[in-house]
N, C-alpha and C. Protein backbone atom coordinates (compact mmCIF):
# COMPACT_ATOMS: atom_id res chain seq x y z
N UNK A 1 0.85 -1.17 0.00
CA UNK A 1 0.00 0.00 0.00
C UNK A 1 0.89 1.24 0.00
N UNK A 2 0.77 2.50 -0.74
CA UNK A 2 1.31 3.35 -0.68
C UNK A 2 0.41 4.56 0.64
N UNK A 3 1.35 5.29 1.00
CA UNK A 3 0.50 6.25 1.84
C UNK A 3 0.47 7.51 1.19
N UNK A 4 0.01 8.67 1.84
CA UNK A 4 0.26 10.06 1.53
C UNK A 4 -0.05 10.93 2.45
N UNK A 5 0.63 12.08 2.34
CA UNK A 5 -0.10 12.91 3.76
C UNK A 5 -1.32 13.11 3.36
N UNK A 6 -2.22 13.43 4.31
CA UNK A 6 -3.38 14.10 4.24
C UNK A 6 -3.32 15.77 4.35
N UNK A 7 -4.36 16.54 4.35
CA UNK A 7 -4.04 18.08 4.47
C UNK A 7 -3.91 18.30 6.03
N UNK A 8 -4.87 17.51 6.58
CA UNK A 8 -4.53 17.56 8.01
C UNK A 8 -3.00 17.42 8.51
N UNK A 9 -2.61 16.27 8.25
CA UNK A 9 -0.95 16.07 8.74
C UNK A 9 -0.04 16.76 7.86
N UNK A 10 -0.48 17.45 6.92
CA UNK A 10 0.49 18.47 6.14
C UNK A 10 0.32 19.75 7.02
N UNK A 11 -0.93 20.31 7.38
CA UNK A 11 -1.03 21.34 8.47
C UNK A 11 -0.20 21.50 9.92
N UNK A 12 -0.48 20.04 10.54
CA UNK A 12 -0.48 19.37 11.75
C UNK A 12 1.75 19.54 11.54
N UNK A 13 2.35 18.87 10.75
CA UNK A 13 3.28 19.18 10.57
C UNK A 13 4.28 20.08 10.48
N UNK A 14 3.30 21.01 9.55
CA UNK A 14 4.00 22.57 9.58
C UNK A 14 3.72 23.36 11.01
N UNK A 15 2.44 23.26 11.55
CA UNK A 15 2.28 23.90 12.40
C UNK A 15 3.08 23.00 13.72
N UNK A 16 3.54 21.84 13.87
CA UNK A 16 3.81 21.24 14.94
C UNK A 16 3.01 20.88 15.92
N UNK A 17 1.40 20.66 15.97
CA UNK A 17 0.52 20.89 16.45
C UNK A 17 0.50 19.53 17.43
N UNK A 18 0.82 18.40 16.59
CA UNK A 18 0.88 17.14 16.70
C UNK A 18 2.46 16.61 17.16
N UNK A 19 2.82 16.33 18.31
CA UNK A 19 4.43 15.61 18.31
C UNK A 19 4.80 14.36 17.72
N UNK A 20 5.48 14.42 16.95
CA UNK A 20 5.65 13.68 15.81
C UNK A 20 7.20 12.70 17.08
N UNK A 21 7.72 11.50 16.77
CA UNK A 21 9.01 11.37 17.21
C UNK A 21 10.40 11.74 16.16
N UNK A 22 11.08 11.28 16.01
CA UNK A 22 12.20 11.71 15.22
C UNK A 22 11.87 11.01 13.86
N UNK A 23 11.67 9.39 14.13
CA UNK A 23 11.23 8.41 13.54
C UNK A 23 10.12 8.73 12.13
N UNK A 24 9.00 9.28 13.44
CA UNK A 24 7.69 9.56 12.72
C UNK A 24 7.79 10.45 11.60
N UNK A 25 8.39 11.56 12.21
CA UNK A 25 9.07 12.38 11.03
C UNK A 25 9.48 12.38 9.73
N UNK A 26 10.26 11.17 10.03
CA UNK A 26 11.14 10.53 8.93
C UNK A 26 10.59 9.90 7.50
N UNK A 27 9.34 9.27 8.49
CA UNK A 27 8.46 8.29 7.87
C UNK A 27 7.00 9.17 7.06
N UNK A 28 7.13 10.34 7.87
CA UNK A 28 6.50 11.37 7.01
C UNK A 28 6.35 11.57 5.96
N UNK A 29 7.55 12.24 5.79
CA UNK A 29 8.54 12.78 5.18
C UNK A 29 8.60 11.81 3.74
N UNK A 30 8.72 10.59 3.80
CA UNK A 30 9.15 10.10 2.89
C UNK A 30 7.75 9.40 2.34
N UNK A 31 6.51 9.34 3.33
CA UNK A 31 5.17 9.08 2.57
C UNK A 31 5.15 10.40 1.39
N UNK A 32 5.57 9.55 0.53
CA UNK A 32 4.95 11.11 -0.69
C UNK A 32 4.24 10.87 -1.50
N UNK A 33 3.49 9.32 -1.61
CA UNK A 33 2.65 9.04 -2.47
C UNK A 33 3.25 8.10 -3.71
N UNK A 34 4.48 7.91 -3.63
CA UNK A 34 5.39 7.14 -4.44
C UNK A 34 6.05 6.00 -3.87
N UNK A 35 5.99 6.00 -2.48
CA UNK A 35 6.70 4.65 -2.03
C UNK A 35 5.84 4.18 -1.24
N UNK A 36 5.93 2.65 -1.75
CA UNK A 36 5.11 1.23 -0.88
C UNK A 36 5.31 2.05 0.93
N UNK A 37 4.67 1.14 1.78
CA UNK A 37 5.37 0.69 3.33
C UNK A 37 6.44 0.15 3.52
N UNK A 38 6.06 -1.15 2.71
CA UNK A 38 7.62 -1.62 2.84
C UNK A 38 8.63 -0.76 2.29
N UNK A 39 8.78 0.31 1.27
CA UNK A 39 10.05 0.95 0.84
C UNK A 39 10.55 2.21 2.17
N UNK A 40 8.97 2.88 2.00
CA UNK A 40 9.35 3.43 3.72
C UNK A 40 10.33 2.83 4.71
N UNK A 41 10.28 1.60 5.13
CA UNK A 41 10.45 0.81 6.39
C UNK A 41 12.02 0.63 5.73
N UNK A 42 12.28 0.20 4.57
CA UNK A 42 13.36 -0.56 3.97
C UNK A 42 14.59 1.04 3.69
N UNK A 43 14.53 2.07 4.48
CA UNK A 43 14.53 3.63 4.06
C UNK A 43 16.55 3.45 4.29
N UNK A 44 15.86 2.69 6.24
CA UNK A 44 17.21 2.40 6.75
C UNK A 44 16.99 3.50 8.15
N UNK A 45 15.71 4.01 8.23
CA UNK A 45 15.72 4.95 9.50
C UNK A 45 15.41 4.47 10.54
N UNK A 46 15.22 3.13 10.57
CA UNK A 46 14.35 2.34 11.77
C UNK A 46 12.93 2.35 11.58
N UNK A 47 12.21 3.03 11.02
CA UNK A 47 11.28 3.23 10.60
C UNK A 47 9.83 2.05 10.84
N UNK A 48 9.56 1.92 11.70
CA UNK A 48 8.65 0.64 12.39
C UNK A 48 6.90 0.85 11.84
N UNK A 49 6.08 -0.16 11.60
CA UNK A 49 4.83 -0.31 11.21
C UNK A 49 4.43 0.52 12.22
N UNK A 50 4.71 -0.18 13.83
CA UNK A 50 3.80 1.09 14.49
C UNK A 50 4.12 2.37 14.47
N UNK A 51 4.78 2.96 13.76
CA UNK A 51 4.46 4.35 13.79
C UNK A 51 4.16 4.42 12.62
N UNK A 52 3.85 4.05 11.37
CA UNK A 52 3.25 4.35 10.52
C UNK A 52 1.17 4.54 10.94
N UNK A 53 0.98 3.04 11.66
CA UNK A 53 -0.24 3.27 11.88
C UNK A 53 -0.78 4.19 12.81
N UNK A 54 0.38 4.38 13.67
CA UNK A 54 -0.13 5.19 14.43
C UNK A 54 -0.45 6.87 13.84
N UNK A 55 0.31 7.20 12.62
CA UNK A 55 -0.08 8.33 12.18
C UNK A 55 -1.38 8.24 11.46
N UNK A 56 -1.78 7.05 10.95
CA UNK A 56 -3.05 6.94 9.92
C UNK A 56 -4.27 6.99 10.97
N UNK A 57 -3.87 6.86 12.11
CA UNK A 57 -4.81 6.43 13.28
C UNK A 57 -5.08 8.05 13.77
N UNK A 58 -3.58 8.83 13.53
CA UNK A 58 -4.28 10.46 13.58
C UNK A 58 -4.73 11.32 12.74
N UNK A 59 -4.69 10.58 10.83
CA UNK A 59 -5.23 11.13 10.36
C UNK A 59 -4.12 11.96 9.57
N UNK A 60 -3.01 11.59 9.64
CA UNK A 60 -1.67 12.28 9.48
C UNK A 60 -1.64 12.10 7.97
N UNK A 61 -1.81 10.34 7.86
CA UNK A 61 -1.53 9.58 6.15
C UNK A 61 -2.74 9.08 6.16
N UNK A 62 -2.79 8.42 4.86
CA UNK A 62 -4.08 7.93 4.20
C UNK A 62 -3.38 6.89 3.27
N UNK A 63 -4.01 6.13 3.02
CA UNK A 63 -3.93 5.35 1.51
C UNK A 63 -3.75 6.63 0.47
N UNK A 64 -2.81 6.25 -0.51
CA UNK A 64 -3.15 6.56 -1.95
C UNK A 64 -4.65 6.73 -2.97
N UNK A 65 -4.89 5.34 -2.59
CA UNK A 65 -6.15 4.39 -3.56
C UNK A 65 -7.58 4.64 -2.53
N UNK A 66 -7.32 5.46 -1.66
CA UNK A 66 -8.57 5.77 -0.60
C UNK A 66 -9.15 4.60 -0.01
N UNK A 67 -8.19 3.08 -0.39
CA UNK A 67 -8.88 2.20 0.26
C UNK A 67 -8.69 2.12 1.88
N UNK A 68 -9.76 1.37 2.41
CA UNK A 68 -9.92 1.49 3.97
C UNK A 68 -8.73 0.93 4.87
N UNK A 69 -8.46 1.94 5.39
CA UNK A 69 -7.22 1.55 6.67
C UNK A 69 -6.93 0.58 7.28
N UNK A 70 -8.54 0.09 8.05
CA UNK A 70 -8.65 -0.97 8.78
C UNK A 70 -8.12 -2.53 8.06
N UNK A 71 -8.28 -2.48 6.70
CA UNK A 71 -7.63 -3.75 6.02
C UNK A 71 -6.32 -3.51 6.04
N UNK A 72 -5.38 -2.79 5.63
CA UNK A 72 -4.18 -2.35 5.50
C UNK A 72 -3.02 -3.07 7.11
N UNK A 73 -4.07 -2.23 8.12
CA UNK A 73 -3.37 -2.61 9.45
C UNK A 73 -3.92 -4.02 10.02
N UNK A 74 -4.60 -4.38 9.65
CA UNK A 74 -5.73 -5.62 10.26
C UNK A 74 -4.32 -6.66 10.24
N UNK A 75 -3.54 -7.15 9.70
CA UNK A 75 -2.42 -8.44 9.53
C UNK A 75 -1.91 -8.05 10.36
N UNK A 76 -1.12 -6.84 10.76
CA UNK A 76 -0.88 -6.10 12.33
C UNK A 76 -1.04 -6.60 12.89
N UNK A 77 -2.10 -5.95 13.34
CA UNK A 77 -3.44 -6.47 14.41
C UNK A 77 -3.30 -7.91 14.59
N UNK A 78 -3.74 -8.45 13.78
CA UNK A 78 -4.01 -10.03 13.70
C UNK A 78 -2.00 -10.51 14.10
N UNK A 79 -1.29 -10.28 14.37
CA UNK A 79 -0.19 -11.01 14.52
C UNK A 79 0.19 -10.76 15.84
N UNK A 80 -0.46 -10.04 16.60
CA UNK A 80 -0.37 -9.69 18.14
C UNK A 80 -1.49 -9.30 18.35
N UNK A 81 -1.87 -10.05 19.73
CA UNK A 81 -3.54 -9.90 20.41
C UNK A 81 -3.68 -8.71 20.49
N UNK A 82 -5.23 -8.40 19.76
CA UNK A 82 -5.96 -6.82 20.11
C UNK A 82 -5.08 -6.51 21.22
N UNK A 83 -5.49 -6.70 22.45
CA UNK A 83 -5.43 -5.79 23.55
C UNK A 83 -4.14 -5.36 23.99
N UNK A 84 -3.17 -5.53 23.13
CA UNK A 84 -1.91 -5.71 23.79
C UNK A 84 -1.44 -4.83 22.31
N UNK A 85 -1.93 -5.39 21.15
CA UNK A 85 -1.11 -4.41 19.87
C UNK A 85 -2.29 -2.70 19.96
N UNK A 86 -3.66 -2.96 20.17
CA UNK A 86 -4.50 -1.40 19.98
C UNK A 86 -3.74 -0.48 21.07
N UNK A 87 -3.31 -1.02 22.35
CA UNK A 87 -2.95 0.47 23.27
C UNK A 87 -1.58 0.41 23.65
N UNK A 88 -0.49 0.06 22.61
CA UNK A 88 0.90 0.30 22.62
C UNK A 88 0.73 1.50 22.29
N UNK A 89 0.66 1.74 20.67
CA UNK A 89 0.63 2.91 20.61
C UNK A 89 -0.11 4.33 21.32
N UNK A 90 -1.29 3.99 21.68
CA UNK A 90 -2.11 4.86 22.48
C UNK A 90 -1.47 5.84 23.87
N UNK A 91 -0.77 4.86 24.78
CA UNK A 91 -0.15 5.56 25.80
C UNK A 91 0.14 6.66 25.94
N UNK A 92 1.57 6.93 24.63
CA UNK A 92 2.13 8.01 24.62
C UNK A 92 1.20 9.16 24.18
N UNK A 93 0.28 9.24 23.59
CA UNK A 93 -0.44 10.21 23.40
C UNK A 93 -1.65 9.99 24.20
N UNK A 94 -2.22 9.38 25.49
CA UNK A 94 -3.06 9.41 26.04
C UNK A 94 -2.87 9.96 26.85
N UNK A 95 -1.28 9.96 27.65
CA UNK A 95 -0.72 10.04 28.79
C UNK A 95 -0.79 11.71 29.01
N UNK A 96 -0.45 12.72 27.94
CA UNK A 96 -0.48 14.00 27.84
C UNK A 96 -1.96 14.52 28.14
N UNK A 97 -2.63 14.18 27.39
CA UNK A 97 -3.87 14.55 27.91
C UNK A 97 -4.82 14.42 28.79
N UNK A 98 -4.79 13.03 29.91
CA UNK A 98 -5.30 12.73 31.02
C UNK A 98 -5.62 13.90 32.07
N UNK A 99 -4.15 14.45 32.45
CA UNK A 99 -4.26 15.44 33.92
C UNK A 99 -5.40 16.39 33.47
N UNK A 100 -5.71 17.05 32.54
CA UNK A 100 -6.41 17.87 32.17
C UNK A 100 -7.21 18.32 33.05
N UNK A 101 -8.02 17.14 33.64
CA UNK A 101 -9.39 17.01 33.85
C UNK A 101 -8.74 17.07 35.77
N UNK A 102 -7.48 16.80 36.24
CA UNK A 102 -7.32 16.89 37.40
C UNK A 102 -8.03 18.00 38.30
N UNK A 103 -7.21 19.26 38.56
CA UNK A 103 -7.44 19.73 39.80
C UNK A 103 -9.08 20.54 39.87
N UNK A 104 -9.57 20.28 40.48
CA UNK A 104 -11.06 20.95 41.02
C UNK A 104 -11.04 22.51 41.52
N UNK A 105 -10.03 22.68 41.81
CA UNK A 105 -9.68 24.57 41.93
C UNK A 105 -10.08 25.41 40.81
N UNK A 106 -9.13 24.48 39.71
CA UNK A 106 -8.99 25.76 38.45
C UNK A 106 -7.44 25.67 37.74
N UNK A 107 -7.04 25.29 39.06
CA UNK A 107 -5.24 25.49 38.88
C UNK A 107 -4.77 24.25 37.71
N UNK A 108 -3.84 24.35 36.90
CA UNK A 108 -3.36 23.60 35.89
C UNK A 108 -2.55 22.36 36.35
N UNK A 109 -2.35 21.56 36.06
CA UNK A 109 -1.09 20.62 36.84
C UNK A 109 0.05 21.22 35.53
N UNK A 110 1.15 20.53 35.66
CA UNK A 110 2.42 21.09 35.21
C UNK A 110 2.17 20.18 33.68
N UNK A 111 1.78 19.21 33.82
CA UNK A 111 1.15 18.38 32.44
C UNK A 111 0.92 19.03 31.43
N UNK A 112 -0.16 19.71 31.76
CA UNK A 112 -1.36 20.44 30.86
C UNK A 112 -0.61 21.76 30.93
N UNK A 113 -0.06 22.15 31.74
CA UNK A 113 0.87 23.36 31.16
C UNK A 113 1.77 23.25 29.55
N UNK A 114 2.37 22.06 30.21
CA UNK A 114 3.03 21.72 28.88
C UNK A 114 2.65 21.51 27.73
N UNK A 115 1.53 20.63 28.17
CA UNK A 115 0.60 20.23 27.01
C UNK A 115 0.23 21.74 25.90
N UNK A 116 -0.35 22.41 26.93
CA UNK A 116 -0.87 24.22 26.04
C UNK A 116 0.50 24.92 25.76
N UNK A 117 1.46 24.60 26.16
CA UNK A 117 2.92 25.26 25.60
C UNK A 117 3.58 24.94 24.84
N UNK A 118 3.34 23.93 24.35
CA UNK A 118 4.40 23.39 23.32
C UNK A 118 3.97 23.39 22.26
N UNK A 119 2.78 22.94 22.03
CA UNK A 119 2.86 23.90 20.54
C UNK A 119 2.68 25.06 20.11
N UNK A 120 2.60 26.11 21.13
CA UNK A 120 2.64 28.14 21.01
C UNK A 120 4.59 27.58 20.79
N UNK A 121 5.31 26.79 21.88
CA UNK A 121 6.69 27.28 21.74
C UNK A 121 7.82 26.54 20.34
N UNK A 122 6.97 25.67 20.02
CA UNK A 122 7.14 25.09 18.57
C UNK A 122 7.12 26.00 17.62
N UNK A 123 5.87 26.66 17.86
CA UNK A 123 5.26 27.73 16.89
C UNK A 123 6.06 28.76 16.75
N UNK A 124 7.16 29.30 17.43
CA UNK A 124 7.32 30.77 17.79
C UNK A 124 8.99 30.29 17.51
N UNK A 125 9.05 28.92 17.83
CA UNK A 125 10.75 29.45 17.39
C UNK A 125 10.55 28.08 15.94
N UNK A 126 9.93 27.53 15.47
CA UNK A 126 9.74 27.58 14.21
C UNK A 126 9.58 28.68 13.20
N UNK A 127 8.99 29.98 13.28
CA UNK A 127 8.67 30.85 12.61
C UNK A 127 10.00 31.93 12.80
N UNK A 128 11.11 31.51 13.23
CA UNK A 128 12.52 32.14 13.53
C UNK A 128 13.22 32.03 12.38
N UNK A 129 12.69 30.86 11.58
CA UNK A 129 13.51 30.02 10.35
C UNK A 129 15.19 29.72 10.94
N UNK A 130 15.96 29.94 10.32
CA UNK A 130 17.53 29.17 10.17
C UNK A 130 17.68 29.79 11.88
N UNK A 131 17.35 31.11 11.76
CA UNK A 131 18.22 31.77 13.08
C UNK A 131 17.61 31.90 14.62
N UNK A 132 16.60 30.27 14.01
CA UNK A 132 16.23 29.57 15.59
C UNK A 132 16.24 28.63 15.24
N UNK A 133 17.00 27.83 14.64
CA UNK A 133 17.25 26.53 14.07
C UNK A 133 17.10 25.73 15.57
N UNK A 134 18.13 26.30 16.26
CA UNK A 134 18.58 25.75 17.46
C UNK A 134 18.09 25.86 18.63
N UNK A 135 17.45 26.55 18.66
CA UNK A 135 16.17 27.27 19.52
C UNK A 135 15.34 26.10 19.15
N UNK A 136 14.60 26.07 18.27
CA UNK A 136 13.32 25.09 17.86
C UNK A 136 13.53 23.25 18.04
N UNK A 137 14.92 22.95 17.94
CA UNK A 137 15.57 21.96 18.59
C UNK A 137 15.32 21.71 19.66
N UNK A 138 16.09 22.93 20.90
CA UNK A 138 15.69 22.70 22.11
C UNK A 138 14.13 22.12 22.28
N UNK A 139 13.73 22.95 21.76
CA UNK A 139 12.17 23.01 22.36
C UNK A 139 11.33 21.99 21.93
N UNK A 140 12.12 21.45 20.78
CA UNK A 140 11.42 19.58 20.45
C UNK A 140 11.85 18.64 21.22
N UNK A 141 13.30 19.29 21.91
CA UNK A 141 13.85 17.94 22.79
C UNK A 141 13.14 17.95 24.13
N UNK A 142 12.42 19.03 24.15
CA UNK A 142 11.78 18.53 25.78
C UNK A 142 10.64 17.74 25.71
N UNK A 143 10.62 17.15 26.82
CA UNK A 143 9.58 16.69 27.11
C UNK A 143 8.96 16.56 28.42
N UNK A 144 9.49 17.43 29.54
CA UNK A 144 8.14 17.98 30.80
C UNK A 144 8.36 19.41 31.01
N UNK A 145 6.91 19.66 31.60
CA UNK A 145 6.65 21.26 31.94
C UNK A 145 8.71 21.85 32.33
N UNK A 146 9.64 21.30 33.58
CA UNK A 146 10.44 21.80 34.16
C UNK A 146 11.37 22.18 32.56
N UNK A 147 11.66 21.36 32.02
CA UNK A 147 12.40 21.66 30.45
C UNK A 147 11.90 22.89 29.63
N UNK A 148 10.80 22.76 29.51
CA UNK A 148 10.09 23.82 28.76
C UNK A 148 10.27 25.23 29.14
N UNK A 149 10.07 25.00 30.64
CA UNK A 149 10.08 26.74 31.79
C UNK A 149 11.75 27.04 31.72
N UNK A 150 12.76 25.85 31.65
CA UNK A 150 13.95 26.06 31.76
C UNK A 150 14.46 27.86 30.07
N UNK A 151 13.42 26.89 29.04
CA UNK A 151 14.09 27.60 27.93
C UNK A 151 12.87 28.95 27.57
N UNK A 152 12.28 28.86 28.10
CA UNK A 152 11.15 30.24 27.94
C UNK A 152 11.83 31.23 28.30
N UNK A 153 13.09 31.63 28.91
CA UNK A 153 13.82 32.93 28.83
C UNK A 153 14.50 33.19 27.61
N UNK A 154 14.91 31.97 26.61
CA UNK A 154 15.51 32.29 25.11
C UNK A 154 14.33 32.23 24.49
N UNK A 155 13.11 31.69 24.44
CA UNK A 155 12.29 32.20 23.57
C UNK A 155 11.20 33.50 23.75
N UNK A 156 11.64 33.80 25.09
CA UNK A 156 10.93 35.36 25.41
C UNK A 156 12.31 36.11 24.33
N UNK A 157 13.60 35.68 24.57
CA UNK A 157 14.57 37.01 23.78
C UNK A 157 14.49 36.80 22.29
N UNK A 158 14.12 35.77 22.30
CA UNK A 158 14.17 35.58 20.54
C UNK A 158 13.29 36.13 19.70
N UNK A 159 12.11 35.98 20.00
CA UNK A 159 10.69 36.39 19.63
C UNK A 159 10.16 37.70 20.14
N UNK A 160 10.44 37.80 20.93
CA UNK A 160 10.13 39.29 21.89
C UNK A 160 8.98 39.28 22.72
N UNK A 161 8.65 40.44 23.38
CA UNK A 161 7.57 40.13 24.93
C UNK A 161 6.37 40.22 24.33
N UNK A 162 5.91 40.36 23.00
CA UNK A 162 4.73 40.74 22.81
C UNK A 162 4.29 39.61 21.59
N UNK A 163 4.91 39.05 21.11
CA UNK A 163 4.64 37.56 20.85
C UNK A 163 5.25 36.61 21.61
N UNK A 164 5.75 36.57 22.64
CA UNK A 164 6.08 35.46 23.70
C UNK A 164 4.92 35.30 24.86
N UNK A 165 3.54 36.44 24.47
CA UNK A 165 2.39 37.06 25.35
C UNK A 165 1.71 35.48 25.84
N UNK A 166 1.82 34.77 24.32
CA UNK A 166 0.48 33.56 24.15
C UNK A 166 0.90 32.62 25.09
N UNK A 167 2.79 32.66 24.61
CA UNK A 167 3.22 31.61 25.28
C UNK A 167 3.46 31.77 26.71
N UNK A 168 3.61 32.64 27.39
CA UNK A 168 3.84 32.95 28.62
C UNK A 168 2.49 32.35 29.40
N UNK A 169 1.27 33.08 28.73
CA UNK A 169 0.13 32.52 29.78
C UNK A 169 -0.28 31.35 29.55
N UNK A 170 0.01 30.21 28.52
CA UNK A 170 0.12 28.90 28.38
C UNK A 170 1.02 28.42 29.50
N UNK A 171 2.41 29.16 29.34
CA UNK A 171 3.18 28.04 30.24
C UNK A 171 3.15 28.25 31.66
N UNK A 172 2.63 29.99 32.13
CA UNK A 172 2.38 30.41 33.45
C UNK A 172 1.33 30.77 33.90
N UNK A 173 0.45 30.80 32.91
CA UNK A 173 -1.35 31.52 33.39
C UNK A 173 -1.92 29.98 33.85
């Protein structure tokens, strides 16, 4: 089966909306509508089935031929028990969004801070181009609220106080 992005994961991509892994990226990247799965996988990036499905599962890729997903991944499926192959992938993106619903005050947990910050701080030193190359790095390599708050003083100087506004009350409001 060949894949392709969809407009969604062409959006979702540019905007960073969605955390992709290094991997996923890769495997993106190289869905262009011209290569099988297997040529994907065969790339040499490590490039694993589950993260392919797991992007079709967000809507990222699609079939080529618009045929249905569920056949495509079903041999998957079928080669490791449902319950053990459907919520491998699930975790990592379930796990971010759970606390949400925590505190009964009002107050945020440090989770959901992150969660609403990272893609304003994706956003802001992506739109730096080359001369936040390294900036926008950092800020893909984190992964909890304490990392994020660590580098919000280079992306308050980079961007300046009045587009760093969104991100500030994401990562401190």
């Amino acid at each position: 089966m060949i894949l392709v992005k969809t407009e969604a994961g062409q959006q979702a991509f540019r905007d960073r909306t969605v955390r992709l892994t290094p991997r996923q990226r890769s495997a993106f990247i190289l869905c262009d509508g011209k290569r099988t799965i297997e040529e994907v996988q065969a790339a040499g990036m490590s490039i694993e089935r589950e993260d392919l499905d797991q992007m079709i599962e967000l809507g990222l890729l699609g079939p080529l031929d618009g045929a249905p997903v569920v056949t495509a991944s079903a041999p998957v499926a079928q080669a490791e028990p449902p319950p053990v192959a459907a919520p491998t992938p699930r975790p990592a993106l379930a796990a971010v969004p759970a606390p949400a619903a925590a505190p009964a005050d009002g107050a945020r947990s440090p989770q959901q801070r992150y969660k609403d910050a990272y893609p304003i701080a994706t956003r802001l030193s992506g739109s730096l181009g080359l001369r936040g190359f390294r900036l926008n790095l950092s800020v893909e390599g984190t992964s909890n609220y304490e990392e994020l708050l660590a580098l919000a003083p280079k992306i308050r100087a980079a961007v300046g106080p009045d587009k760093a506004a969104e991100f500030d009350r994401a990562l401190l409001g």
